[in-house]
Protein backbone atom coordinates (compact mmCIF):
# COMPACT_ATOMS: atom_id res chain seq x y z
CA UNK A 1 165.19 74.72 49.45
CA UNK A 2 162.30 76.88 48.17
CA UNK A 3 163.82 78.27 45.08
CA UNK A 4 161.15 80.48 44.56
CA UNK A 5 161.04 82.47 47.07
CA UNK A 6 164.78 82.80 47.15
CA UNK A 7 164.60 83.88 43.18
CA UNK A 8 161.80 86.39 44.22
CA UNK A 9 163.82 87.73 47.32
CA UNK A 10 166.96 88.05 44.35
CA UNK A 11 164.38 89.92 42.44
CA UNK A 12 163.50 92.35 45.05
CA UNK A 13 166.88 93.22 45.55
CA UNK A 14 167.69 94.11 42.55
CA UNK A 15 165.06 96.52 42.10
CA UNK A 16 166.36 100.05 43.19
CA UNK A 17 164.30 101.61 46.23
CA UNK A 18 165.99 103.89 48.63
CA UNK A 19 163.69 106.32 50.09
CA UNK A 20 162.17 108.32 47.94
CA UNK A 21 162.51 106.31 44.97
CA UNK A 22 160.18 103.31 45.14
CA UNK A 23 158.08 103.61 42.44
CA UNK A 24 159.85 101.05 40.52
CA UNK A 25 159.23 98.57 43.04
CA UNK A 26 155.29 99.79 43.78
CA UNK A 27 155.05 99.11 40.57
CA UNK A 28 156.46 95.61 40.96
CA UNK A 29 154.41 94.44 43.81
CA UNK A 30 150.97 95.85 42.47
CA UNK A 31 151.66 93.74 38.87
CA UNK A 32 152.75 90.62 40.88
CA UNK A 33 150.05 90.39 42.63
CA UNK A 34 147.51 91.29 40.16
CA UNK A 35 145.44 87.81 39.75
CA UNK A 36 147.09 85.97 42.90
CA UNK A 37 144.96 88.70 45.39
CA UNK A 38 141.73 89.90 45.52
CA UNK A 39 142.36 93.43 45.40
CA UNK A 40 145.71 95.25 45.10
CA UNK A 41 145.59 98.86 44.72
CA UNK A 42 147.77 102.34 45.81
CA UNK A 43 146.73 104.52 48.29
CA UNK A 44 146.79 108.25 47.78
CA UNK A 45 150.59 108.56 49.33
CA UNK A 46 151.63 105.79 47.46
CA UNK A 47 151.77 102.81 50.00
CA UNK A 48 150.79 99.32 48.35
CA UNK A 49 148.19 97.93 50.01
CA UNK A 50 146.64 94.19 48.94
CA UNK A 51 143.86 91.75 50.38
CA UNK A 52 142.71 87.91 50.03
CA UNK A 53 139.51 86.78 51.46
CA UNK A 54 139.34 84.16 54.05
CA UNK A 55 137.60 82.96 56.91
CA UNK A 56 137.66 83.61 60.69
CA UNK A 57 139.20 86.96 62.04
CA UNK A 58 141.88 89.29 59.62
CA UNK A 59 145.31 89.42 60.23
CA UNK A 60 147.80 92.10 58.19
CA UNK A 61 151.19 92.04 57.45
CA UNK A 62 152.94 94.91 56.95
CA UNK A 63 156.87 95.65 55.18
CA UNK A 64 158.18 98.55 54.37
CA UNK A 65 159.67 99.12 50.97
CA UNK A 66 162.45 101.58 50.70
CA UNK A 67 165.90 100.83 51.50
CA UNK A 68 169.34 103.05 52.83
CA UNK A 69 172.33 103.94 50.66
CA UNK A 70 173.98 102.34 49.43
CA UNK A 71 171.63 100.73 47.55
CA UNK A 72 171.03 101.36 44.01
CA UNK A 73 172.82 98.80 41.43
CA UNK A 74 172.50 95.60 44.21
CA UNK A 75 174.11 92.57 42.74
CA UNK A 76 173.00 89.88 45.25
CA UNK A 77 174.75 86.84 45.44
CA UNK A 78 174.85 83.42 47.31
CA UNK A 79 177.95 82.56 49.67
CA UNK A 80 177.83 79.62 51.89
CA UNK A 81 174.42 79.46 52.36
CA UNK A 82 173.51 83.50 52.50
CA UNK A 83 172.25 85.94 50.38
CA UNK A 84 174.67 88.47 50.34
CA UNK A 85 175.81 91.75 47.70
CA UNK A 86 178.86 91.86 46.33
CA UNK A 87 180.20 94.29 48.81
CA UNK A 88 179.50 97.44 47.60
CA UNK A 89 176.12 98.20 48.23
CA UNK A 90 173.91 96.94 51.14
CA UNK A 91 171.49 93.62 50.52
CA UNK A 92 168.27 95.24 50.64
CA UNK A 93 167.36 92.37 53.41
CA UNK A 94 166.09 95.30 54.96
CA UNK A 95 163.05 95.40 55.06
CA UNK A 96 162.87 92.95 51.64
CA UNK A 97 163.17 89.93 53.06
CA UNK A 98 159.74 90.29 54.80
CA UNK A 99 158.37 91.67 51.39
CA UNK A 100 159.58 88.16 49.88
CA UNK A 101 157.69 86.24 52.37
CA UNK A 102 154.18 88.04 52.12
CA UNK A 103 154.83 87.61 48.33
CA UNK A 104 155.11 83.73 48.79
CA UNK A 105 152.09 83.56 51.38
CA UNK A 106 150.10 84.95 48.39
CA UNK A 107 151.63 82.22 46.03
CA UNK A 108 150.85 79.52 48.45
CA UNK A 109 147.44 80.59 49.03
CA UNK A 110 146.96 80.66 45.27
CA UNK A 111 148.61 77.85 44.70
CA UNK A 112 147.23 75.06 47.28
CA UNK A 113 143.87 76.52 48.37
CA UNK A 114 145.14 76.13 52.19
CA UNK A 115 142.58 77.05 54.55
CA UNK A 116 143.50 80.25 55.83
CA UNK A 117 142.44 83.89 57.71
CA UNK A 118 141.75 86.97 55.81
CA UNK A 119 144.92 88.20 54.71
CA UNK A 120 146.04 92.22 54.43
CA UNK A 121 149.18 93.24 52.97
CA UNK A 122 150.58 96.76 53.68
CA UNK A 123 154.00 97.83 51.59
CA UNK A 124 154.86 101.17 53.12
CA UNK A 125 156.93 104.08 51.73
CA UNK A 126 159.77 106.15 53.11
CA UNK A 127 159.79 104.05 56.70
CA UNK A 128 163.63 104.40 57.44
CA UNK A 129 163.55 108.25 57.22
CA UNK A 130 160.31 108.63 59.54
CA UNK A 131 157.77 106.34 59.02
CA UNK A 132 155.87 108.54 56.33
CA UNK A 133 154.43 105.84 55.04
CA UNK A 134 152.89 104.25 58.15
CA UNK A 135 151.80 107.26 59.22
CA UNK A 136 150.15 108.53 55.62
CA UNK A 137 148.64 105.17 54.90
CA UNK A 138 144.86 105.18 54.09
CA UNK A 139 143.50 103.25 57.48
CA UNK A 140 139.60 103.26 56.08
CA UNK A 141 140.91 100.14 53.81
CA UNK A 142 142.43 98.45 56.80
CA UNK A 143 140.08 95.62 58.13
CA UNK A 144 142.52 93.94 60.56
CA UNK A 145 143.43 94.55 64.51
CA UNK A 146 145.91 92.62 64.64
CA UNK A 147 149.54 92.48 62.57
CA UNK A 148 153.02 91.91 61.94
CA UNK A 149 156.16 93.68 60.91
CA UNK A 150 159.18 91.24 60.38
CA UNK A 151 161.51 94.16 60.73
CA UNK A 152 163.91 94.17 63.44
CA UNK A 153 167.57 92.01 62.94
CA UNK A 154 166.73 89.43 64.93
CA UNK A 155 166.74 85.44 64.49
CA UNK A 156 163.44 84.88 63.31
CA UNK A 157 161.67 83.70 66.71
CA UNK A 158 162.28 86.83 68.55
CA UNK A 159 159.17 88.94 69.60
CA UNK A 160 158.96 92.20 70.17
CA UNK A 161 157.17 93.24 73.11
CA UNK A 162 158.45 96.99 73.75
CA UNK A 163 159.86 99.58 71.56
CA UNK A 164 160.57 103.14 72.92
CA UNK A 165 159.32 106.73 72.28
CA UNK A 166 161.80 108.75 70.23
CA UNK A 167 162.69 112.36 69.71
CA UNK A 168 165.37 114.07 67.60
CA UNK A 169 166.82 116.89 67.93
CA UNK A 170 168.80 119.57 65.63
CA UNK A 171 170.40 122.33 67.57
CA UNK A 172 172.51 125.76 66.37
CA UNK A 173 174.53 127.61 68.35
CA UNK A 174 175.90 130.96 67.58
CA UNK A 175 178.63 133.04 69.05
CA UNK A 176 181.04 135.19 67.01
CA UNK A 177 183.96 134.05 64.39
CA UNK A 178 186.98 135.95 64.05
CA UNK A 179 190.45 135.10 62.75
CA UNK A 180 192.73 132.91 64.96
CA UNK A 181 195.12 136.06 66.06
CA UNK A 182 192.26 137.88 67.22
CA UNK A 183 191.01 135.85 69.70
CA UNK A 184 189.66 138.96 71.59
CA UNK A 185 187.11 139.68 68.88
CA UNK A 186 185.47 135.94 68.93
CA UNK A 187 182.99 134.14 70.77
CA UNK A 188 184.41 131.05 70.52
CA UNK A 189 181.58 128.18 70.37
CA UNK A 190 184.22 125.19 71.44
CA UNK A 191 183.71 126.80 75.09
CA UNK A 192 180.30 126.14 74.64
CA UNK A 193 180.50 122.85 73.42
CA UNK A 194 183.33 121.54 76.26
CA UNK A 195 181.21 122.71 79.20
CA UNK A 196 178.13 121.21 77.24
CA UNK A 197 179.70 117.78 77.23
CA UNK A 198 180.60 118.23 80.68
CA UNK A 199 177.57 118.92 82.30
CA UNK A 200 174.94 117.13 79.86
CA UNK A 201 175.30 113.07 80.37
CA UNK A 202 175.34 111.39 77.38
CA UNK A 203 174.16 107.41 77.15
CA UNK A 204 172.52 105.47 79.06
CA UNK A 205 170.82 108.24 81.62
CA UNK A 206 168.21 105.68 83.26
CA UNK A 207 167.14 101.91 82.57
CA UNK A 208 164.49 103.02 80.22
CA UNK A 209 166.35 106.35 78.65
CA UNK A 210 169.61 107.06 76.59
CA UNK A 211 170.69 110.27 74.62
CA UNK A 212 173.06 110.22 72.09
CA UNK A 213 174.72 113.05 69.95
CA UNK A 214 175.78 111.76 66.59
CA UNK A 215 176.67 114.74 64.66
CA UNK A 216 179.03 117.49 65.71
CA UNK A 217 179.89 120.60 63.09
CA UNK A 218 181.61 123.70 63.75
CA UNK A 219 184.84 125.00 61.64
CA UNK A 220 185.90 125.39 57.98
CA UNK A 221 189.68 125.94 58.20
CA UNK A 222 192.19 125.85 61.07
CA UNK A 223 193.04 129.77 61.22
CA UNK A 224 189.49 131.09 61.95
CA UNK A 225 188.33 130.95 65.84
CA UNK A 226 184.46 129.08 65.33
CA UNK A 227 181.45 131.20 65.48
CA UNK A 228 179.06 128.25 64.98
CA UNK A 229 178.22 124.98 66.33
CA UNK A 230 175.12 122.29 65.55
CA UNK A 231 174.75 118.94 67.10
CA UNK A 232 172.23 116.22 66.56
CA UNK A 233 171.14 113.83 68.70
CA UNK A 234 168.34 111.90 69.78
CA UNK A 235 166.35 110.60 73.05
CA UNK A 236 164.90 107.30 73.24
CA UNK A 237 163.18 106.08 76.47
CA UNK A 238 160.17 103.33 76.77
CA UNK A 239 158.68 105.45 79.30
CA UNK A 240 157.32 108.93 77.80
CA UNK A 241 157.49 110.99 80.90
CA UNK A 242 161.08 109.39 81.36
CA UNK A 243 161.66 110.97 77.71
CA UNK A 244 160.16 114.41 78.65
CA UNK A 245 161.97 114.90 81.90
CA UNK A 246 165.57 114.25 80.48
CA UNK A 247 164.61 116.61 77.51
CA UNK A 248 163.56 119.38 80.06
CA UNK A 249 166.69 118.75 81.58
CA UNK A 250 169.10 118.98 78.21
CA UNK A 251 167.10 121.61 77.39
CA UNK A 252 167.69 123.91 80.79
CA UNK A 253 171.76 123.18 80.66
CA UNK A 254 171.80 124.35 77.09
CA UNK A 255 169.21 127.67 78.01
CA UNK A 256 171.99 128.29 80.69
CA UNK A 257 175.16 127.63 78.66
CA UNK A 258 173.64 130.05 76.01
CA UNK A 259 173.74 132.59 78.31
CA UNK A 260 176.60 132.14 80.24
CA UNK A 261 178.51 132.88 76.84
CA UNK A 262 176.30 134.78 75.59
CA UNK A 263 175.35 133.07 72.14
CA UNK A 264 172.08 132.66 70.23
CA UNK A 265 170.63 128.95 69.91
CA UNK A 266 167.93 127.74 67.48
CA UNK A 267 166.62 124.86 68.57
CA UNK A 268 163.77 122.03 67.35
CA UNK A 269 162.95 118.70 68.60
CA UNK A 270 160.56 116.18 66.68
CA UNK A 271 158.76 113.35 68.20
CA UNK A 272 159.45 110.75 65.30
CA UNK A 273 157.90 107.64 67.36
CA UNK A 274 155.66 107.01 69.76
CA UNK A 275 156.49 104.03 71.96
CA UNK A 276 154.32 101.23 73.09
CA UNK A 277 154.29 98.07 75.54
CA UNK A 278 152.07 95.12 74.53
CA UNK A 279 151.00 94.52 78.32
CA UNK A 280 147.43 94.11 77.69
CA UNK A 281 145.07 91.10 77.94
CA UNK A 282 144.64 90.86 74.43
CA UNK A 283 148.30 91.56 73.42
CA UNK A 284 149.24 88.86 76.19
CA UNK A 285 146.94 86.68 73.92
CA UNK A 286 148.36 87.63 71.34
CA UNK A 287 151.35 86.59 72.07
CA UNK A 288 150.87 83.10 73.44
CA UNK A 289 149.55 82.72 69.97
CA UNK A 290 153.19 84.04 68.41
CA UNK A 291 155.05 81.73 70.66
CA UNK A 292 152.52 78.59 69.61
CA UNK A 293 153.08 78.89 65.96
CA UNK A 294 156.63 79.20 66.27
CA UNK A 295 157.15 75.89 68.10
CA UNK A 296 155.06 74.55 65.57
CA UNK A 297 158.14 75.65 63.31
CA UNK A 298 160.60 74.18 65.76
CA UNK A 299 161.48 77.62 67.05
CA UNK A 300 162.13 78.93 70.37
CA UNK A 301 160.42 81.93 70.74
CA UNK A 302 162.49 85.04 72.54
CA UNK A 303 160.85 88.13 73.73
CA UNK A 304 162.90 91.24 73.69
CA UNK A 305 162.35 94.91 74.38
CA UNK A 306 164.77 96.81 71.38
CA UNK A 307 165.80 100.42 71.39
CA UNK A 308 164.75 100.62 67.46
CA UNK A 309 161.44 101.96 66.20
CA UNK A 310 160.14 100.64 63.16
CA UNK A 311 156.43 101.12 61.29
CA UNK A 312 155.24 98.53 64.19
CA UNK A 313 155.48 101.90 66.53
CA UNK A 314 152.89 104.08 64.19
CA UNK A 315 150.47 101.21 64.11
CA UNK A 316 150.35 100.52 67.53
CA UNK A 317 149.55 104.52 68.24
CA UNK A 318 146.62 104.05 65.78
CA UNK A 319 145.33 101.41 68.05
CA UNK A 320 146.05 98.76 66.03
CA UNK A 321 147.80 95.54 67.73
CA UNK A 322 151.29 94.90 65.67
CA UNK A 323 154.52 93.13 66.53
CA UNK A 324 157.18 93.57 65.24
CA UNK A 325 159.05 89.73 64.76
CA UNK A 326 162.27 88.96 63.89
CA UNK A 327 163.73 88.74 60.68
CA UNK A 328 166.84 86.75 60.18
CA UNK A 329 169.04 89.28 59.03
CA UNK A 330 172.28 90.52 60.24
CA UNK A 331 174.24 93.38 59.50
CA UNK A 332 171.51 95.95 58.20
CA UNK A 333 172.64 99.15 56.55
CA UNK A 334 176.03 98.35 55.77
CA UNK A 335 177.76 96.51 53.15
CA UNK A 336 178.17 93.24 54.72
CA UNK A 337 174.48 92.76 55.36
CA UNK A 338 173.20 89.33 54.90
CA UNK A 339 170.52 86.97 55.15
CA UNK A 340 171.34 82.86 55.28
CA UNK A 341 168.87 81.05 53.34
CA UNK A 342 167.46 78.97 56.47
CA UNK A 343 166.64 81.87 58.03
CA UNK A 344 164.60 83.41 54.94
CA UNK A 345 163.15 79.95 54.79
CA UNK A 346 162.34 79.88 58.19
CA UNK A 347 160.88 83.53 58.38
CA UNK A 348 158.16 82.24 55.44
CA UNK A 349 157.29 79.38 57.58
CA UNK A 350 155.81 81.51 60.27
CA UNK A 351 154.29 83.88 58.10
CA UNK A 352 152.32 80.45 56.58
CA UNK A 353 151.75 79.74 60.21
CA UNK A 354 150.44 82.69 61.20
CA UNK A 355 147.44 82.97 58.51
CA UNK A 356 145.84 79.66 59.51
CA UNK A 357 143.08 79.56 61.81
């Protein structure tokens, strides 16, 4: 077992960094890899970015470095061969595990002189509540094309090829409250809302497209008729004019519900993601390269296209080349998420792989 990176991945973990609080561990990275890089600096938004010379054509790898709640006080421990909390909190294995690899390829490199590719890390902020980050980071000090994100909960080996376009939306609808025995006076949103889910699909509406509504508010106590409703939801699809004809649709029932009651909507939708499809020659090559290397770590590699977005989807747009691998863990973003030590082992085996000519 490499105890070292498993200490450093315990380390990581302990350091609190939800989103919007990651100075503590920017601060971490940039002193820890003072002297083992050849330049480590901040960029303007506060992303971590670091870089060690080598020879033949630059790769990057990139992590991101905030985590969700709960996740401030993590007390990691070990439990049949995984890295787990102590139930309370999330790991952290998300997206930390990935930082605790690109920490060891830096060790290794400084450590055995092995004859490797110029090497780019990127530590982004704020990635699991938009991608800030990714999208704020400085691109002028970015010399590679290609990249990697270990960031989806996968067994390390998967590869992914596809990752959709995503939009959320917030909407409020407005009728008219009144008191329960005056049901005359009201403009009762729940009308609204039953013919809504009756005549908008929700799921699955194609083989590239789903909508979901995940939040649903209207009411404070149980003897006043509901005057408001808001509902948020999102639209993935891999295809972007798959995405933009189901919104136009959503959009045109709700338009005519509004008005069939007679209620007031305010309405926004954000694109979050953009979406991409590594179908070109040089992605194609790129990926019989992924597959090699794994082999070479006894792995069998597994291409998937995955409904999550992740900083891999802001790269790509910038016309980088980045894939997003998997990384071992299982569970994120609740409390039993875990990493087993093999697979942590495993994931910093590829990385190592993966800078070497």
């Amino acid at each position: 077992m490499n105890n070292n990176l498993v200490d450093v991945f315990i380390k990581l973990v302990q350091i609190d960094s939800v989103t919007g609080y990651e100075k503590k561990i920017t601060d971490f990275l940039v002193s820890y890899l003072k002297g083992m890089v050849d330049i480590v600096k901040k960029d303007s938004y506060g992303n971590v970015y670091a870089r060690i010379d080598g020879e033949g054509k630059p790769i990057f790898f990139a992590s991101h470095m905030d985590t969700v709640e709960p996740g401030r006080g993590i007390k990691p421990k070990i439990k049949k061969g995984y890295i787990v909390s102590d139930g309370t909190t999330i790991l952290g294995a998300d997206n930390k595990v990935a930082i605790a690899g690109m920490l060891e390829i830096a060790r290794l490199i400084k450590k055995s002189k092995v004859l490797h590719r110029p090497v780019e890390f990127l530590f982004t902020l704020s990635e699991e509540v938009g991608n800030y980050g990714a999208i704020n980071f400085d691109y002028s000090m970015l010399r590679s094309k290609l990249g990697y994100c270990f960031d989806t909960s996968r067994p390390v080996g998967t590869i992914v090829d596809a990752s959709p376009f995503y939009e959320r939306f917030d909407i409020i609808i407005k009728g008219k409250a009144a008191h329960a025995s005056l049901p005359e006076q009201a403009n009762n949103v729940l009308f609204f809302l039953a013919s809504l889910l009756k005549e908008v699909p929700l799921g699955q509406l194609d083989e590239d497209t789903i909508l979901n509504i995940g939040v649903l508010q209207s009411g404070h106590v149980r003897n006043t008729i509901p005057g408001e409703l808001t509902f948020k939801g999102e639209i993935r699809s891999f295809v972007e004019s798959s995405l933009l004809h189901h919104k136009e649709i959503v959009l045109k029932k709700i338009h005519q519900l509004v008005k069939k009651y007679n209620m007031q909507i305010v309405c926004e939708f954000v694109r979050e993601n953009p979406g991409y499809k590594h179908t070109d020659k040089e992605s194609l090559r790129a990926i019989k390269n992924i597959e090699k290397k794994m082999s070479l770590c006894g792995l069998k590699p597994k291409i998937e296209s995955v409904w999550g977005v992740s900083d891999a989807n802001i790269f790509n747009e910038r016309g980088l080349i980045c894939f997003n691998l998997g990384d071992g863990t299982e569970h994120p973003h609740t409390t039993n998420e875990r990493i087993s030590i093999s697979q942590l082992m495993t994931l910093a085996r590829l990385m190592t792989q993966l800078i070497m000519p």
